[in-house]
PDB file of N, CA and C in Angstrom:
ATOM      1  N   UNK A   1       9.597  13.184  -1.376  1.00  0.00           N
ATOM      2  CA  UNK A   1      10.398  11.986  -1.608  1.00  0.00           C
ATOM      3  C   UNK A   1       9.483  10.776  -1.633  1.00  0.00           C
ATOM      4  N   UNK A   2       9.715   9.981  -2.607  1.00  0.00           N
ATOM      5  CA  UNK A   2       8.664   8.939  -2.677  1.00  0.00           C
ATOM      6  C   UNK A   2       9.964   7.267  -2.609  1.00  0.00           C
ATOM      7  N   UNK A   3       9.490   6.640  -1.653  1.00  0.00           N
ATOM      8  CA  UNK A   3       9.983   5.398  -1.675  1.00  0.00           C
ATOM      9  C   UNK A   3       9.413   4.397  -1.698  1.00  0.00           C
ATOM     10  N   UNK A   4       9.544   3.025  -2.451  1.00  0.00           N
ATOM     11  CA  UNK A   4       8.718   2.401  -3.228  1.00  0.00           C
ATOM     12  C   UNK A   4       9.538   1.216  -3.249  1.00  0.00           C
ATOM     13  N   UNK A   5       8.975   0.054  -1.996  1.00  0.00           N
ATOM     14  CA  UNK A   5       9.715  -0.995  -1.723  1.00  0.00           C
ATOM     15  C   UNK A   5       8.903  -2.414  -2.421  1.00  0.00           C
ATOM     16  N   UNK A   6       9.735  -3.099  -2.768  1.00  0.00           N
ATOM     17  CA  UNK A   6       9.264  -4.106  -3.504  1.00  0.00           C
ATOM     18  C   UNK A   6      10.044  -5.625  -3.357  1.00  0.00           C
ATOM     19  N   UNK A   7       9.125  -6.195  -4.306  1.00  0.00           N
ATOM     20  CA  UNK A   7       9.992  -8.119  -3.218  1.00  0.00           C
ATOM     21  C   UNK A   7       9.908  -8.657  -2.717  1.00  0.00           C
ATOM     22  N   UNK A   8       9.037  -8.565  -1.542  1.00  0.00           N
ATOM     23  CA  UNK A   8       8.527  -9.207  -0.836  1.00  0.00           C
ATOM     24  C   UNK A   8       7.990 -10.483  -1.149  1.00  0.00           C
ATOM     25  N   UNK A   9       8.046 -11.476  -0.151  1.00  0.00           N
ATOM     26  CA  UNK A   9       7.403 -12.859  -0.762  1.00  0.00           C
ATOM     27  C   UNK A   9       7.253 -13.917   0.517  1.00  0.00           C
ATOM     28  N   UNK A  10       6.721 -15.149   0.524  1.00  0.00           N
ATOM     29  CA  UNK A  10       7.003 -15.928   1.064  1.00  0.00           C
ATOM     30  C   UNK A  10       8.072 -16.794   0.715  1.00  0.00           C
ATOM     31  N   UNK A  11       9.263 -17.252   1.906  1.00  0.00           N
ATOM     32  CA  UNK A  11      10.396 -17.758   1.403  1.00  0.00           C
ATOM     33  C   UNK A  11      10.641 -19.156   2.457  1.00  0.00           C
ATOM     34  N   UNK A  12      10.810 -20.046   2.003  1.00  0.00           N
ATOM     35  CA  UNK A  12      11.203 -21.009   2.786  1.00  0.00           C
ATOM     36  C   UNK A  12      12.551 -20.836   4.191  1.00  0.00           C
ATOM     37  N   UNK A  13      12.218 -21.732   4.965  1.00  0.00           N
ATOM     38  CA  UNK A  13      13.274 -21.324   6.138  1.00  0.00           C
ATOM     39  C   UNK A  13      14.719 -21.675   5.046  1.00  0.00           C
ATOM     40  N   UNK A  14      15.975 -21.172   5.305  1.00  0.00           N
ATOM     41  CA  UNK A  14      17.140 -21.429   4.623  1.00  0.00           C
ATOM     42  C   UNK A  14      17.401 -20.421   3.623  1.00  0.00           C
ATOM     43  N   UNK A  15      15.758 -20.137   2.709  1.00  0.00           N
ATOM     44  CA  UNK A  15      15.831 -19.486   1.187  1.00  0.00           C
ATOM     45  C   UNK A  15      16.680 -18.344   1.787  1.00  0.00           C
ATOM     46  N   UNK A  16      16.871 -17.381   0.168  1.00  0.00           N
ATOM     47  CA  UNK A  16      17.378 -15.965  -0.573  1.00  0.00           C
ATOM     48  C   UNK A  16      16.092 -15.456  -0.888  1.00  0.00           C
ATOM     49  N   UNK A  17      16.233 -14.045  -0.414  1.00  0.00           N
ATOM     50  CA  UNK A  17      15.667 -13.439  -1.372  1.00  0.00           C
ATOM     51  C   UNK A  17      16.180 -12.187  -0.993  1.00  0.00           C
ATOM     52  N   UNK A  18      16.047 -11.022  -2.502  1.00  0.00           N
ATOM     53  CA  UNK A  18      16.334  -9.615  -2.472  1.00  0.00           C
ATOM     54  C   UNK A  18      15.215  -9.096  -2.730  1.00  0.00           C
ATOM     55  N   UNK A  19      15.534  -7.991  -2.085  1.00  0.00           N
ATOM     56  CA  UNK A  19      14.216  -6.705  -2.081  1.00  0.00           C
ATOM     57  C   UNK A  19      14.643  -5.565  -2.574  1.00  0.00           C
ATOM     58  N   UNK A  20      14.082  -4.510  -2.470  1.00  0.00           N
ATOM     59  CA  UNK A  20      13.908  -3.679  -3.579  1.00  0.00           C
ATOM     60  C   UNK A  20      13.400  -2.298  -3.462  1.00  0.00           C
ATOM     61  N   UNK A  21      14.159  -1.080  -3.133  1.00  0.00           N
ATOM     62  CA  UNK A  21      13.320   0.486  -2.998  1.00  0.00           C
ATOM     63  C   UNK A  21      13.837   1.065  -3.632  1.00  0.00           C
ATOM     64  N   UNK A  22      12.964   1.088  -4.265  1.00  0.00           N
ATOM     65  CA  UNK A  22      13.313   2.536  -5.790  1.00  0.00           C
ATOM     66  C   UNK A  22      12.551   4.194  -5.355  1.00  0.00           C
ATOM     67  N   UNK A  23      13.508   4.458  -5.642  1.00  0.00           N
ATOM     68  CA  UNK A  23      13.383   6.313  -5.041  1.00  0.00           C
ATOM     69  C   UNK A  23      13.953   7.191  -5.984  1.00  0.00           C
ATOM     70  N   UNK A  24      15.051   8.240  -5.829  1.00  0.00           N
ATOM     71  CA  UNK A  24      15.525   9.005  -6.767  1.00  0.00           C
ATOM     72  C   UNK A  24      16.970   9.095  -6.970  1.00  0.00           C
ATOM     73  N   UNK A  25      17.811   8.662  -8.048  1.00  0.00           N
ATOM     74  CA  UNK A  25      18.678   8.455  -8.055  1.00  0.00           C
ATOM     75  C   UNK A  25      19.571   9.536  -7.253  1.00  0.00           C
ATOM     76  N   UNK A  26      19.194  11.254  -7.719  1.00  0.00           N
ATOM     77  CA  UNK A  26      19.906  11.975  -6.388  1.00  0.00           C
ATOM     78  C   UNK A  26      19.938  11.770  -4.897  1.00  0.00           C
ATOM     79  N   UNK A  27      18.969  11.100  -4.303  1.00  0.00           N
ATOM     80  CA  UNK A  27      18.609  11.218  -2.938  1.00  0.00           C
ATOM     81  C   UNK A  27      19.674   9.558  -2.810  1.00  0.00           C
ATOM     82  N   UNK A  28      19.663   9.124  -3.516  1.00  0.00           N
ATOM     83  CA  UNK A  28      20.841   7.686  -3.068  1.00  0.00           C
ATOM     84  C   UNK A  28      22.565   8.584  -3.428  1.00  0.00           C
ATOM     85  N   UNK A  29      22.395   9.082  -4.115  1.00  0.00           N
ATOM     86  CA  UNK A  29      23.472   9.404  -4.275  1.00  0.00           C
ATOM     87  C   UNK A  29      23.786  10.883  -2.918  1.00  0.00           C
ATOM     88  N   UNK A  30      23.066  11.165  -2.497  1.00  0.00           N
ATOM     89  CA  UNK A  30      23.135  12.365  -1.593  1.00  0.00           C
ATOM     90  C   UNK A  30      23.050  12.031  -0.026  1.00  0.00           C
ATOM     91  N   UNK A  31      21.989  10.931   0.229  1.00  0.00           N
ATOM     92  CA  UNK A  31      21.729  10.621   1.603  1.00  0.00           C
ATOM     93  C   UNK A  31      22.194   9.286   1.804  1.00  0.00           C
ATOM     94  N   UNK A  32      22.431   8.970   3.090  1.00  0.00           N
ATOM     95  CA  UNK A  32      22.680   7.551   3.456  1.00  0.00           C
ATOM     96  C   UNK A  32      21.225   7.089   3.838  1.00  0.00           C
ATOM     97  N   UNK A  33      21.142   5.787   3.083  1.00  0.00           N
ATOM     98  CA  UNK A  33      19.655   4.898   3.135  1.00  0.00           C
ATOM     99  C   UNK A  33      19.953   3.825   4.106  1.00  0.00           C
ATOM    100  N   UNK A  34      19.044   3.493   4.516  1.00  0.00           N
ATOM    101  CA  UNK A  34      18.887   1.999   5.057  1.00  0.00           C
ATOM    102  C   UNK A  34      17.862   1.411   5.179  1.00  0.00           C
ATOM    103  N   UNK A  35      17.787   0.191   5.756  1.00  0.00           N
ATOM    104  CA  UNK A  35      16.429  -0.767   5.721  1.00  0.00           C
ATOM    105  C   UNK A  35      15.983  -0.734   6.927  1.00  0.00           C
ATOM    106  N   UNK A  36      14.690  -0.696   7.532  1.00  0.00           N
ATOM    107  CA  UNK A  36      14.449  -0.773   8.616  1.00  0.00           C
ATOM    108  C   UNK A  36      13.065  -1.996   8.416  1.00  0.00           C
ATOM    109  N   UNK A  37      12.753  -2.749   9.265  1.00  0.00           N
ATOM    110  CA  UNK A  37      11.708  -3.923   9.960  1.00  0.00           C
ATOM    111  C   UNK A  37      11.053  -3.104  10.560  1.00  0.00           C
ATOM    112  N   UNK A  38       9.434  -3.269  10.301  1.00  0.00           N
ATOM    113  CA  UNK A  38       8.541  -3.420  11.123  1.00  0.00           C
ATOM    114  C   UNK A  38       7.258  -4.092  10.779  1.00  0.00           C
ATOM    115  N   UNK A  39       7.187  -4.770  12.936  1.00  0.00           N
ATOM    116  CA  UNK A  39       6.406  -5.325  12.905  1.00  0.00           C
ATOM    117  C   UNK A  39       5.308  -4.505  13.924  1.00  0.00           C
ATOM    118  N   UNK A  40       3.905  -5.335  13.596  1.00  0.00           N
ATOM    119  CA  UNK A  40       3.069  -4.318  14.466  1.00  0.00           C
ATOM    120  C   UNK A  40       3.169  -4.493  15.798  1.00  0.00           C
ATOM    121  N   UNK A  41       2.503  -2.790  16.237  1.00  0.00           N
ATOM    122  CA  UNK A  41       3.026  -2.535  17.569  1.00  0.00           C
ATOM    123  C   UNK A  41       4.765  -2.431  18.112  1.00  0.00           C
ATOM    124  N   UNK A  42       5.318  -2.532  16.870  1.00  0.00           N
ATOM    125  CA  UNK A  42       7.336  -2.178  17.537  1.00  0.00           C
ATOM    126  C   UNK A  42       7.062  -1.482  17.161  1.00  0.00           C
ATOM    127  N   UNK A  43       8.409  -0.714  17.378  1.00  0.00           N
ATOM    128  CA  UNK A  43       8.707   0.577  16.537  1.00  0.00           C
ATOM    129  C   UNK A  43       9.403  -0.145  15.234  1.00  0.00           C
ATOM    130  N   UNK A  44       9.694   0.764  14.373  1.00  0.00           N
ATOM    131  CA  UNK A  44      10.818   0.551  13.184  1.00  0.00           C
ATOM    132  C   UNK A  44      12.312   0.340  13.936  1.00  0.00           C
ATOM    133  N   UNK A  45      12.266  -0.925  13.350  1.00  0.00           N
ATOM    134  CA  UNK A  45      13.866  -0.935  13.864  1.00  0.00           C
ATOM    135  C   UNK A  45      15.040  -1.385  12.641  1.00  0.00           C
ATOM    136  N   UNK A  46      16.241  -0.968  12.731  1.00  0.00           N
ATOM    137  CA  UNK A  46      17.031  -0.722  11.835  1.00  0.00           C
ATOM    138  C   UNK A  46      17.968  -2.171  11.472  1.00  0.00           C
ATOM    139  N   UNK A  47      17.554  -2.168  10.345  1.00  0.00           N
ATOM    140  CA  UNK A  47      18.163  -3.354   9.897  1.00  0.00           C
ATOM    141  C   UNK A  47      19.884  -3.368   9.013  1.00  0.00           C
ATOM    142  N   UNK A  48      20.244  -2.271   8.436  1.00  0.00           N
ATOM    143  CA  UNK A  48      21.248  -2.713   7.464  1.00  0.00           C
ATOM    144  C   UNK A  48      21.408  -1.416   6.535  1.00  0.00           C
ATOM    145  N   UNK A  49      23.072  -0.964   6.812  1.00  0.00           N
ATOM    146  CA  UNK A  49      23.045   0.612   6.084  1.00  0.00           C
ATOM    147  C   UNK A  49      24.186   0.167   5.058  1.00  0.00           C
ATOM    148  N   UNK A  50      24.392   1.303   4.643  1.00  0.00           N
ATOM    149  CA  UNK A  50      25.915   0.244   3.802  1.00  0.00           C
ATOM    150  C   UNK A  50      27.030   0.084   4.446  1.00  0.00           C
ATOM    151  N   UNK A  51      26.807   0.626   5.396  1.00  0.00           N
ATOM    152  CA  UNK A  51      28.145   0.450   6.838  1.00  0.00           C
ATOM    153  C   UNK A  51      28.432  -0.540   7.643  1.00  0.00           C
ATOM    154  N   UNK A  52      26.952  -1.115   7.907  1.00  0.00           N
ATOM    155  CA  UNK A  52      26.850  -1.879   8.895  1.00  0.00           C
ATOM    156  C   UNK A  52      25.463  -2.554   8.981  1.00  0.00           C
ATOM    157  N   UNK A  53      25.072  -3.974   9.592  1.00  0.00           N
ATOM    158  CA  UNK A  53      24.129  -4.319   9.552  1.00  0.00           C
ATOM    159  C   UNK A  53      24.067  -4.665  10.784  1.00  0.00           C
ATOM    160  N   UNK A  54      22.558  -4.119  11.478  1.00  0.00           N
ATOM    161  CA  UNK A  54      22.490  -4.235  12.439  1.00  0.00           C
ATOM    162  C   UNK A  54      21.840  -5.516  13.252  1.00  0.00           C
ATOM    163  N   UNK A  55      21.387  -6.239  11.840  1.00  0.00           N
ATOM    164  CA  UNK A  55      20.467  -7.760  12.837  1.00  0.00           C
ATOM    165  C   UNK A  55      21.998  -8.384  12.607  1.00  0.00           C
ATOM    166  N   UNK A  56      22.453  -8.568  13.954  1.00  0.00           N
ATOM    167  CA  UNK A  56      23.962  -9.209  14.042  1.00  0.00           C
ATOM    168  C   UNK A  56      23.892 -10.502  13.085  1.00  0.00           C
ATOM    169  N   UNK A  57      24.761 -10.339  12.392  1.00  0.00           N
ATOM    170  CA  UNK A  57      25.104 -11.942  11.300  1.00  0.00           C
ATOM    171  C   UNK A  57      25.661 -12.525  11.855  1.00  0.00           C
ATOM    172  N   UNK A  58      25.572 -13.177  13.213  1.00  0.00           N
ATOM    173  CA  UNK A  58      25.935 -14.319  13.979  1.00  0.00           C
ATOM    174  C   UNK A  58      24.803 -14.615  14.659  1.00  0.00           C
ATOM    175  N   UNK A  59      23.586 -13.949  14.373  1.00  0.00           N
ATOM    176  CA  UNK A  59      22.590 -14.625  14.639  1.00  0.00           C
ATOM    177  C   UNK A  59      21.789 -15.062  14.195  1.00  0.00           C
ATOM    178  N   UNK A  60      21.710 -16.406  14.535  1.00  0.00           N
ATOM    179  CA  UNK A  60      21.201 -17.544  13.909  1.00  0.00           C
ATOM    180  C   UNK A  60      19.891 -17.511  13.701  1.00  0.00           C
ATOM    181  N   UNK A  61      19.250 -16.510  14.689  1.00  0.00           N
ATOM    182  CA  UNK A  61      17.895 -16.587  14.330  1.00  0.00           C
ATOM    183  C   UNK A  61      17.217 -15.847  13.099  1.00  0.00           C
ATOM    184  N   UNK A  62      17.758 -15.228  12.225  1.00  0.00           N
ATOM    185  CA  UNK A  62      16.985 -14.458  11.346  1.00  0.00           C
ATOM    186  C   UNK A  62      18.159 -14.708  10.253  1.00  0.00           C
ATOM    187  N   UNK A  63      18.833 -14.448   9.938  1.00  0.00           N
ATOM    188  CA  UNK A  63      19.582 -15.179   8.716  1.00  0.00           C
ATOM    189  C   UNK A  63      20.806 -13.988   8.428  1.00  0.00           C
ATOM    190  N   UNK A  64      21.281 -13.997   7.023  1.00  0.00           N
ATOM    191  CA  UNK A  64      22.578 -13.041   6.992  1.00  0.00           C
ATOM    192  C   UNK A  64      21.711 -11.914   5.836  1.00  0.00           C
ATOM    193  N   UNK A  65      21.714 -10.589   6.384  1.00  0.00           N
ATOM    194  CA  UNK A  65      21.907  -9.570   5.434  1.00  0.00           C
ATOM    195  C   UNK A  65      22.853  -8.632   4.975  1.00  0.00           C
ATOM    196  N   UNK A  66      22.784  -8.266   3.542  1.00  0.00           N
ATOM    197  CA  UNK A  66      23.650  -7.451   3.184  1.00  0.00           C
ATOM    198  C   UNK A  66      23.094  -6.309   1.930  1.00  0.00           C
ATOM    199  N   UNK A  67      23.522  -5.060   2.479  1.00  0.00           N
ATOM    200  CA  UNK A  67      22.885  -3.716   1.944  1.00  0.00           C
ATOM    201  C   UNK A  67      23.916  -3.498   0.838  1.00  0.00           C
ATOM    202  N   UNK A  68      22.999  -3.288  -0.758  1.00  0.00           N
ATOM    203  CA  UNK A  68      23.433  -2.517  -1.804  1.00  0.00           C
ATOM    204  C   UNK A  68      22.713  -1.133  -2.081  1.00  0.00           C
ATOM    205  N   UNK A  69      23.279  -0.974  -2.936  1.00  0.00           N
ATOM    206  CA  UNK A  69      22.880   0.391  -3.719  1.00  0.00           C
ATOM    207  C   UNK A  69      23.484   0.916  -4.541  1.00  0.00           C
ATOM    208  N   UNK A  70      22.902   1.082  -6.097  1.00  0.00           N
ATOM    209  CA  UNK A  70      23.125   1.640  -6.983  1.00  0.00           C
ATOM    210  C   UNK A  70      22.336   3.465  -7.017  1.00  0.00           C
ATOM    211  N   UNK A  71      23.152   4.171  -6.939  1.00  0.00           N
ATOM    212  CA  UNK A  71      22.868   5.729  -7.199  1.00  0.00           C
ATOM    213  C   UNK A  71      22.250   6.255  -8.399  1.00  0.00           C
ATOM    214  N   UNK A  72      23.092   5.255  -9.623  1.00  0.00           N
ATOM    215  CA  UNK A  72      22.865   5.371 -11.292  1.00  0.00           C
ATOM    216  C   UNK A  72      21.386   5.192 -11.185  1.00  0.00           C
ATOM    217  N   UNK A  73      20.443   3.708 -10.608  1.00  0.00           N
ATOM    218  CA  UNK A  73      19.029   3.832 -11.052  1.00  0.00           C
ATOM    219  C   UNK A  73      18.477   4.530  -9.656  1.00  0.00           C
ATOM    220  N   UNK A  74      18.757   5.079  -8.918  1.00  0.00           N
ATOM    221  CA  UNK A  74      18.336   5.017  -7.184  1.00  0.00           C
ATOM    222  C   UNK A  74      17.443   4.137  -6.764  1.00  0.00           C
ATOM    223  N   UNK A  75      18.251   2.779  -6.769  1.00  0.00           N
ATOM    224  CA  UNK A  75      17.387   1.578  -5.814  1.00  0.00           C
ATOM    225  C   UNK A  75      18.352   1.094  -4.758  1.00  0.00           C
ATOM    226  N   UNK A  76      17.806   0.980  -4.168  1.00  0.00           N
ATOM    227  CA  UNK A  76      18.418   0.237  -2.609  1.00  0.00           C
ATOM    228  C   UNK A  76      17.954  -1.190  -2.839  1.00  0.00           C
ATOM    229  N   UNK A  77      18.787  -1.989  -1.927  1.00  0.00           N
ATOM    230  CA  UNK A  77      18.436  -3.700  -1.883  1.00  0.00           C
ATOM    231  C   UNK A  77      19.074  -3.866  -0.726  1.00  0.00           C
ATOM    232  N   UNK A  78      18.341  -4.903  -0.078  1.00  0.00           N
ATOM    233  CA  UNK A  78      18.857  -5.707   0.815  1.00  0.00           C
ATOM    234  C   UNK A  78      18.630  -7.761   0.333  1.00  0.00           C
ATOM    235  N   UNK A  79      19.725  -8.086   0.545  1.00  0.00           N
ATOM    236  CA  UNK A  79      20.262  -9.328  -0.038  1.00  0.00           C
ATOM    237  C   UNK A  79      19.751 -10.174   1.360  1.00  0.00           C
ATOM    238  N   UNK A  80      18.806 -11.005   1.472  1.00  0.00           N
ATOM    239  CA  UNK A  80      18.842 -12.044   2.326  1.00  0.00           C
ATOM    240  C   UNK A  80      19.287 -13.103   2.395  1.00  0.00           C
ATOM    241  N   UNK A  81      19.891 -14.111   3.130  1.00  0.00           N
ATOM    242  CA  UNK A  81      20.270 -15.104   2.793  1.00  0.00           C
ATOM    243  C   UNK A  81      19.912 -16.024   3.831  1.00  0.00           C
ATOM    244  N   UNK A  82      19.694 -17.328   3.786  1.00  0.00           N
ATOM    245  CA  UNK A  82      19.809 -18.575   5.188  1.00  0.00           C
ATOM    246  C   UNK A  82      18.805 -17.723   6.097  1.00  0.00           C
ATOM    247  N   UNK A  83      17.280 -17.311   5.570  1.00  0.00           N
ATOM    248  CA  UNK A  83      16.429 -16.933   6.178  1.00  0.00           C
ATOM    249  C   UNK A  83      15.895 -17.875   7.111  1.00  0.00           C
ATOM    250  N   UNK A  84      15.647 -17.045   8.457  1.00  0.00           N
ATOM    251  CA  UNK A  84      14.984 -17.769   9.180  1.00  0.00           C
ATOM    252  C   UNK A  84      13.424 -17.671   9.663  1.00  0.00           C
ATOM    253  N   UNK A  85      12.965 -18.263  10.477  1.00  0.00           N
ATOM    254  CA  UNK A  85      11.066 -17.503  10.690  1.00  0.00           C
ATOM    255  C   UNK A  85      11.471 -16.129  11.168  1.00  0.00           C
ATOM    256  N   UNK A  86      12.428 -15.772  12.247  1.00  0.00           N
ATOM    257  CA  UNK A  86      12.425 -14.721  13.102  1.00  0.00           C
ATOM    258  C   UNK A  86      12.890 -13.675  12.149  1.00  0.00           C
ATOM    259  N   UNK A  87      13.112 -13.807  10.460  1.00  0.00           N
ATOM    260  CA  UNK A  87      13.538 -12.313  10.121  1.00  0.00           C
ATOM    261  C   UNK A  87      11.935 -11.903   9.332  1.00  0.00           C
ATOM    262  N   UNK A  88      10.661 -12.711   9.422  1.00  0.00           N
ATOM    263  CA  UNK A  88       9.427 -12.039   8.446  1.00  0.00           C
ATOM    264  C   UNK A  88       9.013 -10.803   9.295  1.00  0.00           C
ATOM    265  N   UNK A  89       8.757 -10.018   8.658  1.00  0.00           N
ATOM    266  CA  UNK A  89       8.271  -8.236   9.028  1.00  0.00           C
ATOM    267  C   UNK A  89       8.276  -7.874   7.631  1.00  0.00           C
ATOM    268  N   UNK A  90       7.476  -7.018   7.993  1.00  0.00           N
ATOM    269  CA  UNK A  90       7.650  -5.638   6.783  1.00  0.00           C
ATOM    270  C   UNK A  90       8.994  -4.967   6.696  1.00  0.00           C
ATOM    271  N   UNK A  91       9.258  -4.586   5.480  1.00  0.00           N
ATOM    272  CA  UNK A  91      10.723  -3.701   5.490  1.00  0.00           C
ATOM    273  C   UNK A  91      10.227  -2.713   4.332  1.00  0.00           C
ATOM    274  N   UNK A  92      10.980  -1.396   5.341  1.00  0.00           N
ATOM    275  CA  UNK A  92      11.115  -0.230   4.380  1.00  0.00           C
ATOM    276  C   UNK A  92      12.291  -0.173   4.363  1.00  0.00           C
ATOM    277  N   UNK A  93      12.468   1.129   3.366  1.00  0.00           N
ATOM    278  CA  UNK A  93      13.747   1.944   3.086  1.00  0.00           C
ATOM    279  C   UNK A  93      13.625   3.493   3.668  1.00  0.00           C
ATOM    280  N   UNK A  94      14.513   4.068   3.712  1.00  0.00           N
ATOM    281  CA  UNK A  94      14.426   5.116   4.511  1.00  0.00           C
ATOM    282  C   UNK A  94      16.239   5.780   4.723  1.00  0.00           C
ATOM    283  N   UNK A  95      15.827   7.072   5.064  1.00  0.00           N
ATOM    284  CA  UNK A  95      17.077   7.744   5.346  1.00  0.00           C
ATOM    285  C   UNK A  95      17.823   6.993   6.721  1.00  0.00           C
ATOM    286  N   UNK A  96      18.956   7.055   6.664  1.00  0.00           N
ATOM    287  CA  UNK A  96      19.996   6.289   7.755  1.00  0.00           C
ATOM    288  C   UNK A  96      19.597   7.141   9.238  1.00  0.00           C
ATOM    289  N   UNK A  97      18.982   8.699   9.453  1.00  0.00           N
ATOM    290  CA  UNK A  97      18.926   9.367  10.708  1.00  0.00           C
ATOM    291  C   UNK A  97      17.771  10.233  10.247  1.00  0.00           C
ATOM    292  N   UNK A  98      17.603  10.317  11.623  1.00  0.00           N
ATOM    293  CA  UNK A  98      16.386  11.006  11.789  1.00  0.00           C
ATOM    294  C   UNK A  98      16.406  12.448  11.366  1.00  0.00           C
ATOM    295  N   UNK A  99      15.386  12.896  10.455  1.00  0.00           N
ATOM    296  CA  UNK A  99      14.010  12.776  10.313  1.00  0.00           C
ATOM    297  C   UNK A  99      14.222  12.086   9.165  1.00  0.00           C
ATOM    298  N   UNK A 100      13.370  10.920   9.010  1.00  0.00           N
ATOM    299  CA  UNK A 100      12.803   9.985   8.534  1.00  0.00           C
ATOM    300  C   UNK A 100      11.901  11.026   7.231  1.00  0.00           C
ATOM    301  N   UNK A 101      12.370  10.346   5.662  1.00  0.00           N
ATOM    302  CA  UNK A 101      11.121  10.536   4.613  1.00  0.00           C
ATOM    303  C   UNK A 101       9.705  10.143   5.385  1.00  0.00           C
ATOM    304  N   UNK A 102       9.053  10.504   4.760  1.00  0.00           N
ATOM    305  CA  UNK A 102       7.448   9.855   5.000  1.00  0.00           C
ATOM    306  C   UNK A 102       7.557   8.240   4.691  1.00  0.00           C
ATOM    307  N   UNK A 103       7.167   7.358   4.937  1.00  0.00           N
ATOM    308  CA  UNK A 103       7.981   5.818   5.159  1.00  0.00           C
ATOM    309  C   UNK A 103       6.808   5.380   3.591  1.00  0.00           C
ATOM    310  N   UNK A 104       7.486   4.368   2.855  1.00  0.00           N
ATOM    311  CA  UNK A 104       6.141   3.889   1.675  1.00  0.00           C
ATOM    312  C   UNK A 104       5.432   2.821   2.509  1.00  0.00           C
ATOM    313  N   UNK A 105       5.260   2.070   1.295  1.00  0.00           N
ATOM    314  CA  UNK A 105       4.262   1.099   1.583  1.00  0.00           C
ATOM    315  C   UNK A 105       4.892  -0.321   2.117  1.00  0.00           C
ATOM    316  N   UNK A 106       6.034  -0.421   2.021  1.00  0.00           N
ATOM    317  CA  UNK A 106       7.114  -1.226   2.777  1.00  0.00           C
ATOM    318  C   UNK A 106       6.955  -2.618   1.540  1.00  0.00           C
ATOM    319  N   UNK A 107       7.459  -3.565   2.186  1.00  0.00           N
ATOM    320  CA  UNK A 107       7.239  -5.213   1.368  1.00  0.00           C
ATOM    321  C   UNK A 107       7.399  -6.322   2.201  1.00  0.00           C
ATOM    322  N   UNK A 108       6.184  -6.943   2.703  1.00  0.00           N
ATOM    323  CA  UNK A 108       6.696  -8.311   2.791  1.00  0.00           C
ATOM    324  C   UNK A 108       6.989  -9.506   2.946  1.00  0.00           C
ATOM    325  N   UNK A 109       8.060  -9.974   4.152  1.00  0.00           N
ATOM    326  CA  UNK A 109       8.495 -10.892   4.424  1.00  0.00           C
ATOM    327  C   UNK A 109       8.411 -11.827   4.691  1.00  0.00           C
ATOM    328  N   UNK A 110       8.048 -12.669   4.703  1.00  0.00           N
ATOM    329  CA  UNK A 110       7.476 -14.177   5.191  1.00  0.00           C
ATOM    330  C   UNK A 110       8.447 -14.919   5.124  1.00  0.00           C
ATOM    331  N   UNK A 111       9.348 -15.804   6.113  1.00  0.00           N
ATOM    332  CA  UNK A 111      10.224 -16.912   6.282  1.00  0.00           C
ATOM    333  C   UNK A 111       8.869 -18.419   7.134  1.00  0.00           C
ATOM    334  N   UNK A 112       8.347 -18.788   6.183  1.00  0.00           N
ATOM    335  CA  UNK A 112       8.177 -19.953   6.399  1.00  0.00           C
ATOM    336  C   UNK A 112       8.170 -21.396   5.864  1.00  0.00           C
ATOM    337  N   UNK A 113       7.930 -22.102   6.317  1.00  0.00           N
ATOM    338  CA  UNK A 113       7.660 -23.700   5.837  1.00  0.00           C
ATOM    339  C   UNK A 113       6.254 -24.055   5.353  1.00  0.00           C
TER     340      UNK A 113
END
C-alpha cells in the first residue's frame, strides 16, 4: 500500500488550507482512513476520520478540521480552517486501526505569521 500525502505549506494564523493522500481507490473504498499529526518525539496522534474529528473543534487552539474522501480517485483530504500555530506538524494518512500501512512521507504544516 503506498500513501502519498501532499499540501503542505506555510499558512498564516486564521488561513485554509487542504491536504491531500492519494493511495488506491479500492483501499478508500474498503478501509476506513484517517489523518493522523506527528510531531517529533510524540507518537502519531489521530486527527480526523470521517466519523469524527478528534482535535476537538471547540478548540481554539489549533483551528476547525474536516475529513473527505473520494473512493472514485482514492484521495483523502483534510479541510483546515481558522488555523492556528498549535495545529503545524506533519500529517499522514493512514488506516483508522491498528495495524497501521507503512506510514508515507507525510506533508507539512506550518501555521505561522
Amino acid at each position: 500500500v503506498k500513501l502519498v500525502e501532499s499540501g503542505g505549506r506555510f499558512v498564516p494564523p486564521g488561513g485554509s488550507l487542504r491536504i491531500s493522500c492519494t493511495t488506491s481507490p479500492n483501499l478508500v473504498r474498503t478501509t476506513p482512513m484517517a489523518w493522523f499529526r506527528h510531531i517529533a518525539g510524540e507518537d502519531y496522534a489521530l486527527v480526523a476520520t470521517k466519523d469524527a474529528v478528534f482535535i476537538n473543534t471547540q478548540d481554539s487552539k489549533k483551528g476547525r478540521f474536516t475529513f473527505m474522501q473520494s473512493a472514485e480517485t482514492g484521495t483523502v483530504y483534510l479541510q483546515m480552517d481558522d488555523l492556528k500555530p498549535a495545529a503545524t506538524g506533519r500529517y499522514y494518512c493512514n488506516s483508522q486501526s491498528s495495524p497501521h500501512f507503512d506510514w508515507g512521507q507525510g506533508t507539512q504544516v506550518n501555521v505561522s505569521s
